[in-house]
N, C-alpha and C. Protein backbone atom coordinates (compact mmCIF):
# COMPACT_ATOMS: atom_id res chain seq x y z
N UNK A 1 -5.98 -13.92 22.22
CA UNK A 1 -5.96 -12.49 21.97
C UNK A 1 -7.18 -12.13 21.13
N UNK A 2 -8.18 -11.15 21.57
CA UNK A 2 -8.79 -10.81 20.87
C UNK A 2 -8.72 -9.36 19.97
N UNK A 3 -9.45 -8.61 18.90
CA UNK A 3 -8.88 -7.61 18.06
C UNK A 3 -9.34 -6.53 19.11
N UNK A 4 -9.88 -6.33 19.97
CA UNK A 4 -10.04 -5.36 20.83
C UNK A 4 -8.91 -5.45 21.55
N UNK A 5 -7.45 -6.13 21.90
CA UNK A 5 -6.48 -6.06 22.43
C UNK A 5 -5.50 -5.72 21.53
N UNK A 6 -6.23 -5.53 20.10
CA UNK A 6 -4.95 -4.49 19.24
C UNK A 6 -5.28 -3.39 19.06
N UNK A 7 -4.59 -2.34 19.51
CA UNK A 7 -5.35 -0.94 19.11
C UNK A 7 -3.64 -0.48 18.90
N UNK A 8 -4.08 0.33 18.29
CA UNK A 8 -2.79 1.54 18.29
C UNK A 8 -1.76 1.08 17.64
N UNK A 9 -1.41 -0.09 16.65
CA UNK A 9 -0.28 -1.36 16.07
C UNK A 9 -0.37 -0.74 14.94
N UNK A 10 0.81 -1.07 14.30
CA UNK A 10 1.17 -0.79 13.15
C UNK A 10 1.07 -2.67 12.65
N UNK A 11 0.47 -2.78 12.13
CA UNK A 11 0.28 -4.52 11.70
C UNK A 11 0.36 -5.07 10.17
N UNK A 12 1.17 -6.04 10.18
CA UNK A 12 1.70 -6.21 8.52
C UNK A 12 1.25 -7.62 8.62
N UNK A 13 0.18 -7.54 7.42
CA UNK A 13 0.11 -8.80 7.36
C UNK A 13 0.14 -9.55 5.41
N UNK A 14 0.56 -10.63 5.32
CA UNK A 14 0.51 -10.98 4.28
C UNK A 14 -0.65 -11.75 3.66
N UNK A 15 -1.16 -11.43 2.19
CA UNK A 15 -2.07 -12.45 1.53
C UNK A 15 -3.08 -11.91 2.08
N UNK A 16 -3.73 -10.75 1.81
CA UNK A 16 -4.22 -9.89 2.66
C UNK A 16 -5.61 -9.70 1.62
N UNK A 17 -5.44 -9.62 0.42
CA UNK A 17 -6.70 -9.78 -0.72
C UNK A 17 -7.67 -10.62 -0.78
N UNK A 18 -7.34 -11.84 -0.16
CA UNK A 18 -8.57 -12.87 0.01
C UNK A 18 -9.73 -12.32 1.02
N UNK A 19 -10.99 -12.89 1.19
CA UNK A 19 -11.71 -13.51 1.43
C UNK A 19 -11.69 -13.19 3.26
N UNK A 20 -10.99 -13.90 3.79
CA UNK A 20 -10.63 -14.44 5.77
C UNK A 20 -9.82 -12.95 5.84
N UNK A 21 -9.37 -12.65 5.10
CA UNK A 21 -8.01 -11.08 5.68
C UNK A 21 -9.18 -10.21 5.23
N UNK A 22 -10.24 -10.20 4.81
CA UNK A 22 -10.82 -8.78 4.62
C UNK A 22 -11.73 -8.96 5.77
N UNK A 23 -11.89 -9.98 6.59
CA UNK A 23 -12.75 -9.96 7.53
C UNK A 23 -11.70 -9.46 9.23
N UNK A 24 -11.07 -10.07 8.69
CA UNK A 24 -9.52 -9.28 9.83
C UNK A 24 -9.93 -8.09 9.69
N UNK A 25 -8.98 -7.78 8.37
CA UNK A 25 -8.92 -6.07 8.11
C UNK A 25 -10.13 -5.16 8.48
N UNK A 26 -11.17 -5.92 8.48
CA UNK A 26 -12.61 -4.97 9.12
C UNK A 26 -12.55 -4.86 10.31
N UNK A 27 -11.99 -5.81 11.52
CA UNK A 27 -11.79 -6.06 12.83
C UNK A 27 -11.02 -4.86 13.18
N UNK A 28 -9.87 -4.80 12.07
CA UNK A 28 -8.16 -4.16 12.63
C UNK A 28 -8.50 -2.38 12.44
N UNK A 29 -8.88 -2.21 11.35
CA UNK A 29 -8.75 -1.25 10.39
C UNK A 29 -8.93 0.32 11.23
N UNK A 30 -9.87 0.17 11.82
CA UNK A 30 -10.32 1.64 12.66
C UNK A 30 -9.90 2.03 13.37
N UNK A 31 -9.39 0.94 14.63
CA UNK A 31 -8.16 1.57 15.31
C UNK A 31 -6.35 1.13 15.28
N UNK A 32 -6.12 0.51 13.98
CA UNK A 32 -4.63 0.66 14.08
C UNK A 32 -4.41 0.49 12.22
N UNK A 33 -3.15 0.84 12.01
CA UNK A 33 -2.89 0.76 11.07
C UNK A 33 -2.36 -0.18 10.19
N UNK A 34 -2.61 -0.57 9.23
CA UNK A 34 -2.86 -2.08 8.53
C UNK A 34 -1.93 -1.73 7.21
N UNK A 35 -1.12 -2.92 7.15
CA UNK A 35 -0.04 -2.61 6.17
C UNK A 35 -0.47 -4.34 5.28
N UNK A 36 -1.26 -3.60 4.14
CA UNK A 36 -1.34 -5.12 3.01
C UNK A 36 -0.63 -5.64 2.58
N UNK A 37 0.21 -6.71 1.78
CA UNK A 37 0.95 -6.97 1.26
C UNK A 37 0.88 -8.58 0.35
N UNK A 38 0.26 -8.33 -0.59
CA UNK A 38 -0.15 -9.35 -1.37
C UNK A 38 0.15 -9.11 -2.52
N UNK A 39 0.14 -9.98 -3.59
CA UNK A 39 0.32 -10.18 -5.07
C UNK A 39 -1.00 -10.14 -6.18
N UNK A 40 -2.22 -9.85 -5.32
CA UNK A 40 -3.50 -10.00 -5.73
C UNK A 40 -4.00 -10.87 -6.92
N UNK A 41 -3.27 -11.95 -6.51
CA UNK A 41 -4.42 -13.08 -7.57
C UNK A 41 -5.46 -13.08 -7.42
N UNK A 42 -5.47 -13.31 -6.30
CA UNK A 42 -7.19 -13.42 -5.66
C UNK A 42 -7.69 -12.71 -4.61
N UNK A 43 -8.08 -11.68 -5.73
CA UNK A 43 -8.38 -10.26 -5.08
C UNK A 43 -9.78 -9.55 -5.05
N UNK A 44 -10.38 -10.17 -3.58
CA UNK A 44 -11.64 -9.45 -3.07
C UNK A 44 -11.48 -8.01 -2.17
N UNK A 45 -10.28 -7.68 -2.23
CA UNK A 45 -10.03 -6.64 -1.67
C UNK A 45 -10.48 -5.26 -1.90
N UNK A 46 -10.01 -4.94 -3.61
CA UNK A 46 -10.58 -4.19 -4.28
C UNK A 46 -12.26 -3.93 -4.26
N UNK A 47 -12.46 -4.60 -4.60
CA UNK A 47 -13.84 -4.48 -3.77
C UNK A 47 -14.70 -4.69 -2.85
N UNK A 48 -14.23 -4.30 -2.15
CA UNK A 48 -14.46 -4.16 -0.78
C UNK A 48 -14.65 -2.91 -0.06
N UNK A 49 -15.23 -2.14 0.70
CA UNK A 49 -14.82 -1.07 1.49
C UNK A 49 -13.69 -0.42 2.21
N UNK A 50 -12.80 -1.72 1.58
CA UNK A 50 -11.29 -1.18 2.76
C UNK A 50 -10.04 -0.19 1.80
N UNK A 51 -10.22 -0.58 0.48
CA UNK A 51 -9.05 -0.06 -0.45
C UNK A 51 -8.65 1.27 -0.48
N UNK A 52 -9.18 2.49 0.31
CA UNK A 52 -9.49 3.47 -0.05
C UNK A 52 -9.25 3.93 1.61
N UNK A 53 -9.11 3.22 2.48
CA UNK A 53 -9.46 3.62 4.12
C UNK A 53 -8.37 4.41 4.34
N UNK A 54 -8.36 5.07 4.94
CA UNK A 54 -6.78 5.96 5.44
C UNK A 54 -6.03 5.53 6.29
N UNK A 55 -6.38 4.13 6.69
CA UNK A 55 -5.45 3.93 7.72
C UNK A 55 -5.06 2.22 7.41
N UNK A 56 -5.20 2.14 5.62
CA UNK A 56 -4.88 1.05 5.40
C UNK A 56 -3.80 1.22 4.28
N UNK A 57 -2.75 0.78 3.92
CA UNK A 57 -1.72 0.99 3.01
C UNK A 57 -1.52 -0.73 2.26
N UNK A 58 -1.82 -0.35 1.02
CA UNK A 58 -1.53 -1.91 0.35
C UNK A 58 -0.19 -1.91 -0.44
N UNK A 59 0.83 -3.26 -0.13
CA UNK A 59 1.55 -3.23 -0.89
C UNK A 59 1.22 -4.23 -2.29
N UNK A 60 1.77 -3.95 -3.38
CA UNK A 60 1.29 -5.07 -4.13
C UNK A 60 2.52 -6.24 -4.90
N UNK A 61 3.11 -6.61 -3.93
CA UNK A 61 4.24 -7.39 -4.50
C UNK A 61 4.28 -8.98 -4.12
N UNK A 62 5.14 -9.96 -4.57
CA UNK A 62 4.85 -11.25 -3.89
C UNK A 62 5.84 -11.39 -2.71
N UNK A 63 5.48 -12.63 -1.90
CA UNK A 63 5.99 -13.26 -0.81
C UNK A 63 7.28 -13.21 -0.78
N UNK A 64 7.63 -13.94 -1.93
CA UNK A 64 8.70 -14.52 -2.06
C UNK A 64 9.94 -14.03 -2.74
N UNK A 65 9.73 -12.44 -2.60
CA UNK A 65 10.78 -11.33 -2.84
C UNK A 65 11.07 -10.98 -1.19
N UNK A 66 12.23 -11.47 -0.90
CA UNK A 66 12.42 -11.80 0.27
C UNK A 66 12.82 -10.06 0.79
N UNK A 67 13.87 -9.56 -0.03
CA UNK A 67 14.51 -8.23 0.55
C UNK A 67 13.31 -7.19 0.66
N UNK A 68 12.04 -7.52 -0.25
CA UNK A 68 11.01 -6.28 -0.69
C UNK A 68 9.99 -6.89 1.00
N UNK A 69 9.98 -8.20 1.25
CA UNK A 69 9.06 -8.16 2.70
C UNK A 69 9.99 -7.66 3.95
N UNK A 70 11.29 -8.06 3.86
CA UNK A 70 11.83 -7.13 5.01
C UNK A 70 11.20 -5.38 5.16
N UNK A 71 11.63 -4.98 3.88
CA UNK A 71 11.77 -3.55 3.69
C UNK A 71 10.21 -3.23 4.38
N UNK A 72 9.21 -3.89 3.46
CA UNK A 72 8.26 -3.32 3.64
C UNK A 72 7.60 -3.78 5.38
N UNK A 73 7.97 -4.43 6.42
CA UNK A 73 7.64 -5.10 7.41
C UNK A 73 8.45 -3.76 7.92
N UNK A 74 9.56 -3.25 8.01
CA UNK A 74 9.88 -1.54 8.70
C UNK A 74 8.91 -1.41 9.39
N UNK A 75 9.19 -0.55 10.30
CA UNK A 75 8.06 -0.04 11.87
C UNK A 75 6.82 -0.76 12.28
N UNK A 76 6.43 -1.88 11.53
CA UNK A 76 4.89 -2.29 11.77
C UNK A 76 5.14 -3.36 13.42
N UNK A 77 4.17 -3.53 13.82
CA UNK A 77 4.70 -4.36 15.31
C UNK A 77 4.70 -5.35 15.03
């Protein structure tokens, strides 16, 4: 699958502040909507060009709050 075969997704992905996910998130970002969800230890995100995009929503909580990743995984594909 390449990112030109995602368009139009609501996409949740986790651990999303590093480094490899901000190079995703540049792929994803323009045509679908990107749901963050990290704990930002290690956080190149913030600075970055993406924090601020309108069609990117960050959550900032950890993994391993199991009921808070259901909730927040709602409508994304």
């Amino acid at each position: 699958m390449t990112t030109r075969s995602v368009l139009n997704k609501c996409v949740f992905m986790t651990g999303d502040a590093g480094f490899i996910a901000n190079r995703i998130i540049s792929r994803l970002v323009d045509s679908n909507q990107i749901l963050v969800y990290d704990n930002f230890r290690r956080d190149t995100l913030s600075n970055s060009e993406f924090p601020n995009h309108a069609s990117l929503k960050i959550i900032k909580c950890d993994v391993l709050d199991y009921e808070k990743v259901l909730e927040s995984m709602n409508g994304a594909n």
